[in-house]
N, C-alpha and C. Protein backbone atom coordinates (compact mmCIF):
# COMPACT_ATOMS: atom_id res chain seq x y z
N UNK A 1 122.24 80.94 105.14
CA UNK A 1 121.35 82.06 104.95
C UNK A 1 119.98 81.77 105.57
N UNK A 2 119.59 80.63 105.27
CA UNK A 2 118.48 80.13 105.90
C UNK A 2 118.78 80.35 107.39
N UNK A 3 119.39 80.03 108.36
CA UNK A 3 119.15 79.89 109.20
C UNK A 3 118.97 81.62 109.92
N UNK A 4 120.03 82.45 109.33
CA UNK A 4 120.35 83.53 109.75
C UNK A 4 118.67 83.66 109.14
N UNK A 5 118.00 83.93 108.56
CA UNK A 5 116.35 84.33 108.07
C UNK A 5 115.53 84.31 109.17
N UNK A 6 116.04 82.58 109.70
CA UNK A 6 115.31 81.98 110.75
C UNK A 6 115.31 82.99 112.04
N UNK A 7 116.50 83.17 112.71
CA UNK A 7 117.21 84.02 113.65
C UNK A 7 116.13 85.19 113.49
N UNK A 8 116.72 85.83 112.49
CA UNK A 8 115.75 87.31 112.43
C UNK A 8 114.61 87.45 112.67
N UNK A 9 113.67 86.43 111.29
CA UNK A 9 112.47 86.68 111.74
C UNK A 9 111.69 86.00 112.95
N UNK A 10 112.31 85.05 113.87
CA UNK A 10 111.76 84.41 115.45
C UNK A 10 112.01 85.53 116.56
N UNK A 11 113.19 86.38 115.95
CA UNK A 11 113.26 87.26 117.23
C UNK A 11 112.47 88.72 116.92
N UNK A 12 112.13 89.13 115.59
CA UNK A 12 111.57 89.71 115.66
C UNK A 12 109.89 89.51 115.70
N UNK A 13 109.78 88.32 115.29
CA UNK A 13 108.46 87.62 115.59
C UNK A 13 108.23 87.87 116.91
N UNK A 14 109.14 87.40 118.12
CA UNK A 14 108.59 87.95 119.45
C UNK A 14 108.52 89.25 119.90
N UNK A 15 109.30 89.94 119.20
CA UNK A 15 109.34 91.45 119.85
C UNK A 15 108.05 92.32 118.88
N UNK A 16 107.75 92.21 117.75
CA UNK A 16 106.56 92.55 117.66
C UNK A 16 105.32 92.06 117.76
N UNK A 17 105.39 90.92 118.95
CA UNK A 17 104.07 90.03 119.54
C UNK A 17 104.07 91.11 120.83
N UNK A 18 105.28 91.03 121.57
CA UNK A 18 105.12 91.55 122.67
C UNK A 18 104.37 93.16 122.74
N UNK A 19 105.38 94.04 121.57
CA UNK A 19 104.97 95.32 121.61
C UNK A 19 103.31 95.44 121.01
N UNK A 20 103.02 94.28 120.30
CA UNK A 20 101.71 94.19 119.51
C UNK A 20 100.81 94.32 121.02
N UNK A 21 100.91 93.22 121.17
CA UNK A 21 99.99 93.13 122.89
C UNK A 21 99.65 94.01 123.53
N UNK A 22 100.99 94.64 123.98
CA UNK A 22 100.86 95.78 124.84
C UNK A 22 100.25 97.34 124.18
N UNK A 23 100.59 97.50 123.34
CA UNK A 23 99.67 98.76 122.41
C UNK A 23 98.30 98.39 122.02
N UNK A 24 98.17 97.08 121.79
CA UNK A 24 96.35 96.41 121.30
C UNK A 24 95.58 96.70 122.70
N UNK A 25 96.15 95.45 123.45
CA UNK A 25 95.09 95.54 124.29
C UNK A 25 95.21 95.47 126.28
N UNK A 26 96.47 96.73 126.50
CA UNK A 26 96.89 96.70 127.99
C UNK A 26 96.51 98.16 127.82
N UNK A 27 95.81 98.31 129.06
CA UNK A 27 95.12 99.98 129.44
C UNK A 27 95.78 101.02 128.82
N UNK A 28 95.58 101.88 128.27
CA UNK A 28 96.06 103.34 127.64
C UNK A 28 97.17 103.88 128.39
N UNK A 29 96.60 104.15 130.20
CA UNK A 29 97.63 104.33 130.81
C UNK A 29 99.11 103.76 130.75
N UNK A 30 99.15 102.64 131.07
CA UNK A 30 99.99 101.57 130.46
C UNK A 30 100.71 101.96 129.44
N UNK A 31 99.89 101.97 128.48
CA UNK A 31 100.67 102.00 127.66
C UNK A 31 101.46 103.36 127.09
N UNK A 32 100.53 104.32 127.57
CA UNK A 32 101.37 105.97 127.34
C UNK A 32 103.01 105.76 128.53
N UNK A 33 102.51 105.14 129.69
CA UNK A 33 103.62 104.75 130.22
C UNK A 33 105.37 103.88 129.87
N UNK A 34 104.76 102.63 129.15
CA UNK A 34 105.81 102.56 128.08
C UNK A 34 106.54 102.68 127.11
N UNK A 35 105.18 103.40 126.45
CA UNK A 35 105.63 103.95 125.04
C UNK A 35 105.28 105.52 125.25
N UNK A 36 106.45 106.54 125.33
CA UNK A 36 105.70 107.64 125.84
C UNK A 36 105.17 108.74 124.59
N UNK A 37 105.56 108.39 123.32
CA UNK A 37 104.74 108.97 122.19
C UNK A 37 103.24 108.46 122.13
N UNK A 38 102.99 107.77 122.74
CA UNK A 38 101.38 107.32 122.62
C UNK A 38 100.81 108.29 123.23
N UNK A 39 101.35 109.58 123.70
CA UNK A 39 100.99 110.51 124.58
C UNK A 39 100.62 111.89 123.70
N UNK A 40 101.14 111.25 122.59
CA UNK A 40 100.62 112.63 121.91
C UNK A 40 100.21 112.21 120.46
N UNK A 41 99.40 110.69 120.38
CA UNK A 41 98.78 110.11 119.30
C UNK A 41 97.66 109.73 119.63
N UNK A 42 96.40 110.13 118.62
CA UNK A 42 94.87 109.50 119.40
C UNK A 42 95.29 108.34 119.72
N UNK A 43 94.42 107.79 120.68
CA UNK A 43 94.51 106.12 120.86
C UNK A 43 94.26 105.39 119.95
N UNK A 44 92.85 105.71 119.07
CA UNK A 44 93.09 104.52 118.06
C UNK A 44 94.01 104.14 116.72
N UNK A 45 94.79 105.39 117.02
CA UNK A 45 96.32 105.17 116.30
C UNK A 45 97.48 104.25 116.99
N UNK A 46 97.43 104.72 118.24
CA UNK A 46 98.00 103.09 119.41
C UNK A 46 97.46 102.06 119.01
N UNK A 47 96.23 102.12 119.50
CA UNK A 47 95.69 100.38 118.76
C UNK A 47 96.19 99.73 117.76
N UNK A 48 96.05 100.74 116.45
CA UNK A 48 96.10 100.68 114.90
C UNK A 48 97.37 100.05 115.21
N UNK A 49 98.58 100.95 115.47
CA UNK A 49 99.85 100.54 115.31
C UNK A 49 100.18 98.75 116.64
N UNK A 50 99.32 98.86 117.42
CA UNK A 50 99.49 97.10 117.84
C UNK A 50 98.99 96.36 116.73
N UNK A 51 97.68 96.56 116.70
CA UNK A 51 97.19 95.58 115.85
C UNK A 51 98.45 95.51 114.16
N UNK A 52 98.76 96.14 113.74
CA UNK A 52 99.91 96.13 112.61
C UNK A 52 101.09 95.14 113.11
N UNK A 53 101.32 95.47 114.28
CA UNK A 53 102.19 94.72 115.28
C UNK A 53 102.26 93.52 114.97
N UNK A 54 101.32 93.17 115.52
CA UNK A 54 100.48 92.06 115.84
C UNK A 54 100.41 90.93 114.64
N UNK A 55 99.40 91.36 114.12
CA UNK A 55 99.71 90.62 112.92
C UNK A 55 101.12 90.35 111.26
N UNK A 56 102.20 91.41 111.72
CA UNK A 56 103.09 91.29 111.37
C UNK A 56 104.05 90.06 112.18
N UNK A 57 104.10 90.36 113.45
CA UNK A 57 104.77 88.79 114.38
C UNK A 57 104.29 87.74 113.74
N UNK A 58 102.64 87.58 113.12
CA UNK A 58 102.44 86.39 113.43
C UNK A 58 102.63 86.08 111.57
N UNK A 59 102.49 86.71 110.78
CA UNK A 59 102.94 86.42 108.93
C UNK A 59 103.98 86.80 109.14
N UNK A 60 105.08 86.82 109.98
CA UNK A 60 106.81 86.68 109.57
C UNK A 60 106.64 85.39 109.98
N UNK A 61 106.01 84.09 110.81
CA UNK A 61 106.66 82.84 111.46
C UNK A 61 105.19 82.21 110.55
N UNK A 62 104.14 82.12 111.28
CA UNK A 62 102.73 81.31 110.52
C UNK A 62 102.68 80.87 109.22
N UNK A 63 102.79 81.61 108.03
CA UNK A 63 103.38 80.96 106.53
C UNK A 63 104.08 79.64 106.47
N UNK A 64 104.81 80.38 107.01
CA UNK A 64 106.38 79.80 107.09
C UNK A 64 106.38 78.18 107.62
N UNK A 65 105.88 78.24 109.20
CA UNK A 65 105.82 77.53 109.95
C UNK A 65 104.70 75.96 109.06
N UNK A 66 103.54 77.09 108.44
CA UNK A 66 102.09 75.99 108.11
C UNK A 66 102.34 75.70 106.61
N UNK A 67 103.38 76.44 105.63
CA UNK A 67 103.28 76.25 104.65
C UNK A 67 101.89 76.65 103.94
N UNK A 68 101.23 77.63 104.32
CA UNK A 68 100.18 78.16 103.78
C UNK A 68 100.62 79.23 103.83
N UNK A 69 99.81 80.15 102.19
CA UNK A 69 99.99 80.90 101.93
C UNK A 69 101.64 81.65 102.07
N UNK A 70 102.64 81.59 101.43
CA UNK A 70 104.24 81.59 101.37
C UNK A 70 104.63 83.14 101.77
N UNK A 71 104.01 83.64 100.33
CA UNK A 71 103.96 85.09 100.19
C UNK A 71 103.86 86.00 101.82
N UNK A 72 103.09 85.13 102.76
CA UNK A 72 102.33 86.38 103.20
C UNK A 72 103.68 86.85 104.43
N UNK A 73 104.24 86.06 104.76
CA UNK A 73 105.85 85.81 105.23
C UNK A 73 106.83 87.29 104.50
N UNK A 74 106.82 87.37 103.69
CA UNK A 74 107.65 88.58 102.85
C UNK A 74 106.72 90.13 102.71
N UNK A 75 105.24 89.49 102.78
CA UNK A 75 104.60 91.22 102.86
C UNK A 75 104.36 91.42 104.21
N UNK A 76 104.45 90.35 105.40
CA UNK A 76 104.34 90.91 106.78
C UNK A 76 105.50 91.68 106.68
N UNK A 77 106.79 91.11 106.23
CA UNK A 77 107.92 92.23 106.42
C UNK A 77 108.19 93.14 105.99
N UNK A 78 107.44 93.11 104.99
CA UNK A 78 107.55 94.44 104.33
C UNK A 78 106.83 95.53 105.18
N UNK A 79 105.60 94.98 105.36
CA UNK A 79 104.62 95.98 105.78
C UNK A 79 105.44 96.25 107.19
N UNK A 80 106.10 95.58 107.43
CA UNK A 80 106.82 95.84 109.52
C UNK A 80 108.01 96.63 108.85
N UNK A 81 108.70 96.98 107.73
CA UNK A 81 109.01 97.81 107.17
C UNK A 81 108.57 99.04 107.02
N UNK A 82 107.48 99.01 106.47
CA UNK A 82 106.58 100.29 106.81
C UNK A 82 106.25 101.16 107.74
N UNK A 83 105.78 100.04 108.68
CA UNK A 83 105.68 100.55 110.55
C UNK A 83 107.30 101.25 110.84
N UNK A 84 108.34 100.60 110.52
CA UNK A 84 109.53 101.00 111.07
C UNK A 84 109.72 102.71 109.89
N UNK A 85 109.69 102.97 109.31
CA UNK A 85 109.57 103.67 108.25
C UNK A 85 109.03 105.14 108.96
N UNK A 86 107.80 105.16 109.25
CA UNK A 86 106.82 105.41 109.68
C UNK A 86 107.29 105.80 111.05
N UNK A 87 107.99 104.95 112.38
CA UNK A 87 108.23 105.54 113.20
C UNK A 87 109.20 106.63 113.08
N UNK A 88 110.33 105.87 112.35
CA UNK A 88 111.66 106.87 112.16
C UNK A 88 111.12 108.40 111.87
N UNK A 89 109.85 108.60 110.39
CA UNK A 89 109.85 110.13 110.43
C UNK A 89 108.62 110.60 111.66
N UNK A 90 108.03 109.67 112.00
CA UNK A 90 107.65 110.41 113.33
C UNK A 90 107.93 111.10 114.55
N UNK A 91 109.26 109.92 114.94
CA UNK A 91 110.15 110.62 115.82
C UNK A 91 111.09 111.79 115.39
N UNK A 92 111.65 111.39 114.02
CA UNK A 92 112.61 113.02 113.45
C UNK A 92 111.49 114.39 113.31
N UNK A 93 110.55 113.97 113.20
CA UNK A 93 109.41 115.54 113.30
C UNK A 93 109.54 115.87 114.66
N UNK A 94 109.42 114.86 115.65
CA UNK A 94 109.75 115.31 116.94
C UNK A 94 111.07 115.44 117.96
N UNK A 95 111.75 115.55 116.74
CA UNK A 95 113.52 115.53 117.11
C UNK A 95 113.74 114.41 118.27
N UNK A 96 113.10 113.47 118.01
CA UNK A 96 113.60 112.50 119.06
C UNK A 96 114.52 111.68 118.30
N UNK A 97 115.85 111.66 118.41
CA UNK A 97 116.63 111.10 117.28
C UNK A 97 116.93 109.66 117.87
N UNK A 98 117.52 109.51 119.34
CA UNK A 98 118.33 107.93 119.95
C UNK A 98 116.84 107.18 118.80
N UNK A 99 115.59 107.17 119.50
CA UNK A 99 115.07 106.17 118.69
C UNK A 99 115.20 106.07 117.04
N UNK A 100 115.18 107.23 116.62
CA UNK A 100 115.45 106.56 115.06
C UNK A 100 116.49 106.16 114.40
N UNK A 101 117.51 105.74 115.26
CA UNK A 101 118.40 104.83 115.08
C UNK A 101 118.13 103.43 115.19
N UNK A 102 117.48 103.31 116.25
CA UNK A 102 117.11 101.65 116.42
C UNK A 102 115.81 101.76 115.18
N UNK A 103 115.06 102.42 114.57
CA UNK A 103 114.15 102.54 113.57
C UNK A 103 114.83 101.94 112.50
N UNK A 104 115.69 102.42 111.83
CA UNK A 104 116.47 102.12 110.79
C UNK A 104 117.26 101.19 111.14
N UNK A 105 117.80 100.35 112.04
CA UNK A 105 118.64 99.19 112.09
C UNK A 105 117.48 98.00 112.45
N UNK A 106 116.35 98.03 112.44
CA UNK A 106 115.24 97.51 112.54
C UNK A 106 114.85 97.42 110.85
N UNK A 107 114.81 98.20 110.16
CA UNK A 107 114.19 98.98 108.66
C UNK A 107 115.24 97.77 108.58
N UNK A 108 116.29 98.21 108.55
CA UNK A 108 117.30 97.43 107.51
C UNK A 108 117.57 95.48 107.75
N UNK A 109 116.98 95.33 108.91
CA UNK A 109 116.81 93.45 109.18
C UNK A 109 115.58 93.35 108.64
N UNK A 110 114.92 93.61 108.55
CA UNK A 110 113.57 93.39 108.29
C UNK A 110 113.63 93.70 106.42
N UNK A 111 114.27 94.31 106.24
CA UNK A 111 115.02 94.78 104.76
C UNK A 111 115.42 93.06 104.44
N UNK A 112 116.06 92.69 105.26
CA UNK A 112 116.64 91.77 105.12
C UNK A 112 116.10 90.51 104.99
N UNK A 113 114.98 90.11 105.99
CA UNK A 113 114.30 89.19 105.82
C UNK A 113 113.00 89.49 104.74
N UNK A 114 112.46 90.38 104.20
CA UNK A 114 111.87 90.65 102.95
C UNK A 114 112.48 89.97 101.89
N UNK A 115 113.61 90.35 101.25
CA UNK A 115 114.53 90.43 100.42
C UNK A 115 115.17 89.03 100.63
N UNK A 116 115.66 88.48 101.53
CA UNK A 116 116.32 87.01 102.00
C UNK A 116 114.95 86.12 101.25
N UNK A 117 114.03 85.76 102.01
CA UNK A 117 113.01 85.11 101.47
C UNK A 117 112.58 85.50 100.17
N UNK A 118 112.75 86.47 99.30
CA UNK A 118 112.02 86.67 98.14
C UNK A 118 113.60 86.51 97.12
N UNK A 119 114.65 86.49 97.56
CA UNK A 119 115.44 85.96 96.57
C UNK A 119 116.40 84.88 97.13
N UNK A 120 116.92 85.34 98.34
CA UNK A 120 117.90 83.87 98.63
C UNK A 120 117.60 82.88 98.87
N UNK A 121 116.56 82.87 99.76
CA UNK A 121 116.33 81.35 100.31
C UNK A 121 114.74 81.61 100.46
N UNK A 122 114.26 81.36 99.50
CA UNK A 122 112.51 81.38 99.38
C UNK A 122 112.03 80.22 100.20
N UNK A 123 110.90 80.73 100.43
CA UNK A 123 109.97 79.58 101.19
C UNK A 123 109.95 78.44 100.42
C-alpha cells in the first residue's frame, strides 16, 4: 500500500508542479493557449488556480519526504481534491464533458492518497 501511495502521490506531485508553473507564472497568452478555459476566467483566477497547484505538488511529497509537519501531506490532497472538484462542475456548466472524466478519475486517486495516508499507511 505504501508503495502504491508512493506511485500516486510522485506522479501526481509532478503533474501538478508542471500545470502549477505554467498557470503561475508563463505569459497569459500561453497559457489561454494550453489551457483553453483560462479564456473565459479573469486571470487572477489562472494564477489562483497555479498557485493551488503549486503548492499542492509540493505538501503531497515535502512532509513526507522532511518528516515535518505529517498532516500537511493529507490536506494538500485533499485540498487538490477540491481543485479537481471544482474543475469537474466548471466544465459540466460548460458542457465540456471528455474533461470531467479525467476530473473525477483524478478526484478519486487523490481520494485515495488522502484516505491511504490518514488510515492505511500513515506517515
Amino acid at each position: 500500500m505504501t508503495i502504491a501511495l508512493w506511485v500516486v502521490q510522485g506522479l501526481f506531485a509532478l503533474l501538478f508542479l508542471f500545470a502549477g508553473i505554467v498557470k503561475a507564472f508563463l505569459p497569459l497568452p500561453t497559457v489561454k493557449k494550453t489551457f483553453p478555459w483560462a479564456n473565459h476566467v479573469p486571470p487572477g483566477l489562472t494564477r489562483f488556480i497555479g498557485g493551488a497547484e503549486l503548492l499542492g505538488a509540493l505538501g503531497l511529497i515535502l512532509p513526507a519526504v522532511t518528516g515535518i509537519l505529517l498532516w500537511l501531506t493529507i490536506a494538500a490532497a485533499i485540498g487538490l481534491v477540491l481543485v479537481m472538484l471544482c474543475a469537474a462542475f466548471f466544465h459540466a456548466s460548460r458542457r465540456e464533458f471528455p474533461p470531467i472524466g479525467i476530473n473525477v478519475i483524478m478526484l478519486g486517486l487523490l481520494l485515495f492518497v488522502a484516505i491511504g495516508r490518514l488510515l492505511w499507511a500513515p506517515l
